[in-house]
C-alpha atoms as a PDB file:
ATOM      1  CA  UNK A   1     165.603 -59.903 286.337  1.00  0.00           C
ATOM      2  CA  UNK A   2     166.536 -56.950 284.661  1.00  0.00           C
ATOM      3  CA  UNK A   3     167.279 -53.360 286.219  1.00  0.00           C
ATOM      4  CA  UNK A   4     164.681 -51.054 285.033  1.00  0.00           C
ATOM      5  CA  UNK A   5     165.578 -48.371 283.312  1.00  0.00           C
ATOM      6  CA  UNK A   6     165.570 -44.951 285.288  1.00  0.00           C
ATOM      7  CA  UNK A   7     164.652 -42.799 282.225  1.00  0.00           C
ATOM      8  CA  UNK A   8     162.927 -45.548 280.007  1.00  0.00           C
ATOM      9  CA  UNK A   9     162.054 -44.709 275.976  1.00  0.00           C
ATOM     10  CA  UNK A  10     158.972 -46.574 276.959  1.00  0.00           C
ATOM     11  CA  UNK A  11     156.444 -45.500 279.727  1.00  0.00           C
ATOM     12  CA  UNK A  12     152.889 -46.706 278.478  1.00  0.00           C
ATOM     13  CA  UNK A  13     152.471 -49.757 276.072  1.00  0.00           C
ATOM     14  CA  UNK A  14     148.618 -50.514 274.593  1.00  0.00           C
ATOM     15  CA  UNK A  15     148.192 -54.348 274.141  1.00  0.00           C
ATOM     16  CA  UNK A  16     145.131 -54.469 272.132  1.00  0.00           C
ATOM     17  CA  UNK A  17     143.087 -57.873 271.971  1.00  0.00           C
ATOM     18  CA  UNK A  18     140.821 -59.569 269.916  1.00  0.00           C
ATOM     19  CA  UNK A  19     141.040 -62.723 271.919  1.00  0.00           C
ATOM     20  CA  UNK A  20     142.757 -65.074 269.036  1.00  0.00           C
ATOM     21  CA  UNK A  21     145.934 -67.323 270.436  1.00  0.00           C
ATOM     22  CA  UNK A  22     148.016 -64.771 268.810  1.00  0.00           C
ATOM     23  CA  UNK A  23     146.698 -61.684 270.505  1.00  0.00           C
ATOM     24  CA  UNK A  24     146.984 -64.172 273.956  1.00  0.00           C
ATOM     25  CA  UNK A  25     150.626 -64.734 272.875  1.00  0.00           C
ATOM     26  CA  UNK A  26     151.476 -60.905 272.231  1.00  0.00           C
ATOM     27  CA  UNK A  27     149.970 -59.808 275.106  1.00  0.00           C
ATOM     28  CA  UNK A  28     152.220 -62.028 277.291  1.00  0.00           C
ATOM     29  CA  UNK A  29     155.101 -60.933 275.568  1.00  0.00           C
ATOM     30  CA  UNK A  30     153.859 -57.043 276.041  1.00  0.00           C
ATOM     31  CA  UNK A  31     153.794 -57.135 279.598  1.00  0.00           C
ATOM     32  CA  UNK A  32     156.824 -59.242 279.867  1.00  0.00           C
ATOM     33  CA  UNK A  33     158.768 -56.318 277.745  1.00  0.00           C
ATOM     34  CA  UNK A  34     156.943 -53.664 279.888  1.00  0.00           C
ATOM     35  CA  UNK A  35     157.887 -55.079 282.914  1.00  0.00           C
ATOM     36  CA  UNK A  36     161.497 -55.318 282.010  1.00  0.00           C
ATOM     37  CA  UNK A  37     161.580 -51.741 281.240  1.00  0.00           C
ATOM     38  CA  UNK A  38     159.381 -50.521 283.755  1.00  0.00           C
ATOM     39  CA  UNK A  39     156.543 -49.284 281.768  1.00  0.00           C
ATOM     40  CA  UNK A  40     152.938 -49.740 282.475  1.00  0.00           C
ATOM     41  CA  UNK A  41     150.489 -51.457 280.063  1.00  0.00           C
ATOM     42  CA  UNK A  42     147.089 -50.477 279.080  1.00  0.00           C
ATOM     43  CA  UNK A  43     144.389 -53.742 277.798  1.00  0.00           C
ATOM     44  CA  UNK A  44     142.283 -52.685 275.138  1.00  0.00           C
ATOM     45  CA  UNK A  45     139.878 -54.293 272.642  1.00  0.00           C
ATOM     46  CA  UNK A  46     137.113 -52.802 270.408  1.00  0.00           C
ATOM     47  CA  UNK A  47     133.620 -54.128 269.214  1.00  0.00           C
ATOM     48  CA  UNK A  48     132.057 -53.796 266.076  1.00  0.00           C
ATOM     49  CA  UNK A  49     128.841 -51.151 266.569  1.00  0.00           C
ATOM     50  CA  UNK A  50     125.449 -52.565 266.551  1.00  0.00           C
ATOM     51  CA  UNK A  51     123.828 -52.661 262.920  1.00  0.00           C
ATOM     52  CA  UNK A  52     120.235 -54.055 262.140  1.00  0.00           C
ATOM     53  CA  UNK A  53     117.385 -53.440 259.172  1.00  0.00           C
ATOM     54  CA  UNK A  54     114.334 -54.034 260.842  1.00  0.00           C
ATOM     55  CA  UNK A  55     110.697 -52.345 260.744  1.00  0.00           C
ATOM     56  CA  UNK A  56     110.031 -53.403 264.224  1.00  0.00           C
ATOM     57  CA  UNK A  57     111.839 -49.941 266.486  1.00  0.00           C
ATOM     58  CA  UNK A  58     110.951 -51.984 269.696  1.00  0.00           C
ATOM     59  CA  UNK A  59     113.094 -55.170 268.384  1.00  0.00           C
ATOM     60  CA  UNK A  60     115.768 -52.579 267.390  1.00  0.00           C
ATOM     61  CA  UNK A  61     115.787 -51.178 270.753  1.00  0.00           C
ATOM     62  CA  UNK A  62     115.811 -54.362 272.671  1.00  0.00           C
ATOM     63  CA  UNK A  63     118.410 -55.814 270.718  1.00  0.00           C
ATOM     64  CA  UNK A  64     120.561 -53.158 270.419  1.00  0.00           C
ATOM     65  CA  UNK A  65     120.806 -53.256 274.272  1.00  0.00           C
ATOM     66  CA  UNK A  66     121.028 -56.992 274.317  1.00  0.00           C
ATOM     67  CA  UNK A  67     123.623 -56.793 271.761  1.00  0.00           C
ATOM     68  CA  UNK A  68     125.661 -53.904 274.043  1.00  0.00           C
ATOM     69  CA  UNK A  69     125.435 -55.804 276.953  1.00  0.00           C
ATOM     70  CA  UNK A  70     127.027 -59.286 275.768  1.00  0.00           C
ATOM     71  CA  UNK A  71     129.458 -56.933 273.849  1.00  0.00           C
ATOM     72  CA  UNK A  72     130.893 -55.094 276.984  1.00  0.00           C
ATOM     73  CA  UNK A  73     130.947 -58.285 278.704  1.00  0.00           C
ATOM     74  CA  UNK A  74     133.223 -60.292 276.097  1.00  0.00           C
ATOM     75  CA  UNK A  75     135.367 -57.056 276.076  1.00  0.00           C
ATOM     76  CA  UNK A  76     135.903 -57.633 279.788  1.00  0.00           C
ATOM     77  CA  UNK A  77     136.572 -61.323 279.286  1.00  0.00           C
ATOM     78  CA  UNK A  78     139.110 -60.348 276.958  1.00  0.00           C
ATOM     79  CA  UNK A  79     140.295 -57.574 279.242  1.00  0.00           C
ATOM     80  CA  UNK A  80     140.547 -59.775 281.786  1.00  0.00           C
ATOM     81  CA  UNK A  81     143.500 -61.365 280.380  1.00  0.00           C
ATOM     82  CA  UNK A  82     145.614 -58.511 280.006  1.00  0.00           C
ATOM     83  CA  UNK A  83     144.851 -57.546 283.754  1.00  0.00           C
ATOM     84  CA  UNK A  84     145.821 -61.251 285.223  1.00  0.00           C
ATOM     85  CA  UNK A  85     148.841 -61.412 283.273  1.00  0.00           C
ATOM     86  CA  UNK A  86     149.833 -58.456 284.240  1.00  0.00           C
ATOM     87  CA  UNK A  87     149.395 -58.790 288.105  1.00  0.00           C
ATOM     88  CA  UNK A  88     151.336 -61.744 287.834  1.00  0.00           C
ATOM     89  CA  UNK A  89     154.029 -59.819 286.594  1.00  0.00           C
ATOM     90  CA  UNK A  90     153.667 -56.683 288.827  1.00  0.00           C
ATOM     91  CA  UNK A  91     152.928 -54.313 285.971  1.00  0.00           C
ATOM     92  CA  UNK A  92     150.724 -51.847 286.191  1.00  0.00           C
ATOM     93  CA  UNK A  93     147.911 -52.024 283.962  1.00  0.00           C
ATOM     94  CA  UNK A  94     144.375 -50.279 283.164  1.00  0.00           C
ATOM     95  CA  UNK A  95     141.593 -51.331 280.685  1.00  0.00           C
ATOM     96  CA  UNK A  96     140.020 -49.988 277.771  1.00  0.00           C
ATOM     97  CA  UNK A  97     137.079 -50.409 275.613  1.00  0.00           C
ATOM     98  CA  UNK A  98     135.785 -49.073 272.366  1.00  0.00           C
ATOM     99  CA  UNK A  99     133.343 -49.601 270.104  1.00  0.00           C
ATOM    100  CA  UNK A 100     134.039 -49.452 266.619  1.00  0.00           C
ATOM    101  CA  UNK A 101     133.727 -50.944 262.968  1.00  0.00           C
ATOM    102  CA  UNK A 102     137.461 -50.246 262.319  1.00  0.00           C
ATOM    103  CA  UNK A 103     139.631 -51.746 265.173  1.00  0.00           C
ATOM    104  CA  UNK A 104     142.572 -50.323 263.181  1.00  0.00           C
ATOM    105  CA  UNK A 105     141.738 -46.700 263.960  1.00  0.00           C
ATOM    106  CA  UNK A 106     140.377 -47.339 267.393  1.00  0.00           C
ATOM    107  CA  UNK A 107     144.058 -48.834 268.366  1.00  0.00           C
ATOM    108  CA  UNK A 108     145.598 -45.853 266.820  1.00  0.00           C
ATOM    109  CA  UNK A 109     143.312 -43.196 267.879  1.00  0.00           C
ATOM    110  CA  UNK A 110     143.391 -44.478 271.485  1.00  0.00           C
ATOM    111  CA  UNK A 111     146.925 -44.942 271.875  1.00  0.00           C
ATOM    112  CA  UNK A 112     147.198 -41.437 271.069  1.00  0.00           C
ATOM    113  CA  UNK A 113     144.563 -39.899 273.449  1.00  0.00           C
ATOM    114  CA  UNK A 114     145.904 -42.345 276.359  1.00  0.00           C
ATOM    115  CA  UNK A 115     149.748 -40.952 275.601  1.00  0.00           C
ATOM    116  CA  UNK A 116     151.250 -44.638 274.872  1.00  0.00           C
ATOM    117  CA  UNK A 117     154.663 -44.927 273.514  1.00  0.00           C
ATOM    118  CA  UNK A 118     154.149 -48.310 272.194  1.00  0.00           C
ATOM    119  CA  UNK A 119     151.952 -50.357 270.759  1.00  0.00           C
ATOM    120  CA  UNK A 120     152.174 -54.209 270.832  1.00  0.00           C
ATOM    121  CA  UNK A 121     150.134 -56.539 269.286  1.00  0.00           C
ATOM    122  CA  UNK A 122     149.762 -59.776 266.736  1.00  0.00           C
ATOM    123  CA  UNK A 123     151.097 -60.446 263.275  1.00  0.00           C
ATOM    124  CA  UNK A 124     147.488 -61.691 262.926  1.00  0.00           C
ATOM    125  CA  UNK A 125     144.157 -62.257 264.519  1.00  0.00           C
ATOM    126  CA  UNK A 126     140.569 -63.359 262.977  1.00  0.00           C
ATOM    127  CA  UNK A 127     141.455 -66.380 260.340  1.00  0.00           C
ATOM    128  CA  UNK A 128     140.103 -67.923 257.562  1.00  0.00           C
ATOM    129  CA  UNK A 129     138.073 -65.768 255.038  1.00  0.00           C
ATOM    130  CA  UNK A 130     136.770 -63.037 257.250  1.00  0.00           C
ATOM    131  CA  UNK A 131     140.196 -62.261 258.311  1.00  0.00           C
ATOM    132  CA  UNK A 132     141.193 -62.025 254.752  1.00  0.00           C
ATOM    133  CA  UNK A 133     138.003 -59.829 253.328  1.00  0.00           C
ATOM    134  CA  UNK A 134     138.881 -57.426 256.527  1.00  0.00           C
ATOM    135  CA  UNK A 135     142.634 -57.169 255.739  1.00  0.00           C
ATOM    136  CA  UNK A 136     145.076 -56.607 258.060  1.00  0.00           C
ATOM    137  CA  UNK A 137     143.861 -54.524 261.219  1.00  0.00           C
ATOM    138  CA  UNK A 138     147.896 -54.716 261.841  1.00  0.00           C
ATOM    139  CA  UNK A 139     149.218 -53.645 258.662  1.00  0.00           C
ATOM    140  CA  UNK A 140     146.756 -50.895 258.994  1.00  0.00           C
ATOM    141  CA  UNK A 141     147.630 -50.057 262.394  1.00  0.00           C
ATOM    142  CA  UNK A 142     151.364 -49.924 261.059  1.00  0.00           C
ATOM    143  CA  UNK A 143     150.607 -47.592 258.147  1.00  0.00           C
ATOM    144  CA  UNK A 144     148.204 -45.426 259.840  1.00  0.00           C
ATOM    145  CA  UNK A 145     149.976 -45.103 263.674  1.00  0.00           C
ATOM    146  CA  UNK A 146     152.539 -42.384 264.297  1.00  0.00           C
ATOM    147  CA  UNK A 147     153.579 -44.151 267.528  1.00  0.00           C
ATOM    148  CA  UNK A 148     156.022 -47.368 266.677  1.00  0.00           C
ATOM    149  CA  UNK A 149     154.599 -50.284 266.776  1.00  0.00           C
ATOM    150  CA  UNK A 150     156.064 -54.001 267.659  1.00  0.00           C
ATOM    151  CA  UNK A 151     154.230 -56.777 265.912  1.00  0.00           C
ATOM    152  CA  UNK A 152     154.859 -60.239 267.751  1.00  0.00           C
ATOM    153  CA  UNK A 153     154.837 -63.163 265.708  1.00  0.00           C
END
């Protein structure tokens, strides 16, 4: 084990997830790095808002709730991860959830408000042809994120 650092250049890393293998893989490697220079982590992921047409306002409120419900509870599935791997490795670690159509800018904007150093996350998440009509929540993160960012591969 490495000796931490007594003044370290990082004090706060955000591991955002989406809950693909890669994001699993990134976020191990995020609070293995934090750990070895004795920053704490924070778990985040983001949801899409709720969006319906319908005529019916009681369906739209029902579902809406329905939908907000299962929505903060696969966020703290996902957040879940982030926690257990980092109590295995001693790191200290809170949890955050947004809810937004543009993960991109809710990384970015809450890495800023929550005064992280660092953000780590995938080369890649959603596949196949949604991934690809989205773009690149990372390569948009990269562009649009004044605080450095370390993509694992």
């Amino acid at each position: 084990m490495s000796p931490q650092l007594d003044n370290p250049l990082y004090r706060r890393i955000l591991l955002p997830t989406d809950g693909s293998e890669a994001s699993q893989r990134a976020i191990l490697s995020g609070v293995a790095f934090a750990r070895e220079v004795g920053a704490d982590v924070v778990g985040f992921t983001a949801t899409p808002a709720f969006h319906v047409l319908s005529t019916d306002p009681d369906m739209i409120g029902d579902t809406a709730e329905q939908y907000a419900d299962a929505s903060q509870e696969r966020g703290r599935r996902l957040l879940a991860d982030v926690d257990s791997a980092a109590r295995e490795a001693g790191v200290p670690c809170t949890l955050e959830q947004a809810v937004s159509d543009e993960p991109w800018q809710a990384i970015v904007d809450s890495a800023r408000r929550l005064g992280c150093d660092l953000i780590v996350m995938a080369s890649h998440g959603r596949r196949g042809l949604g991934g690809l009509l989205l773009g690149s929540e990372t390569q948009k993160v990269l562009v649009h994120s004044a605080i450095p960012v370390l993509v694992h591969r």
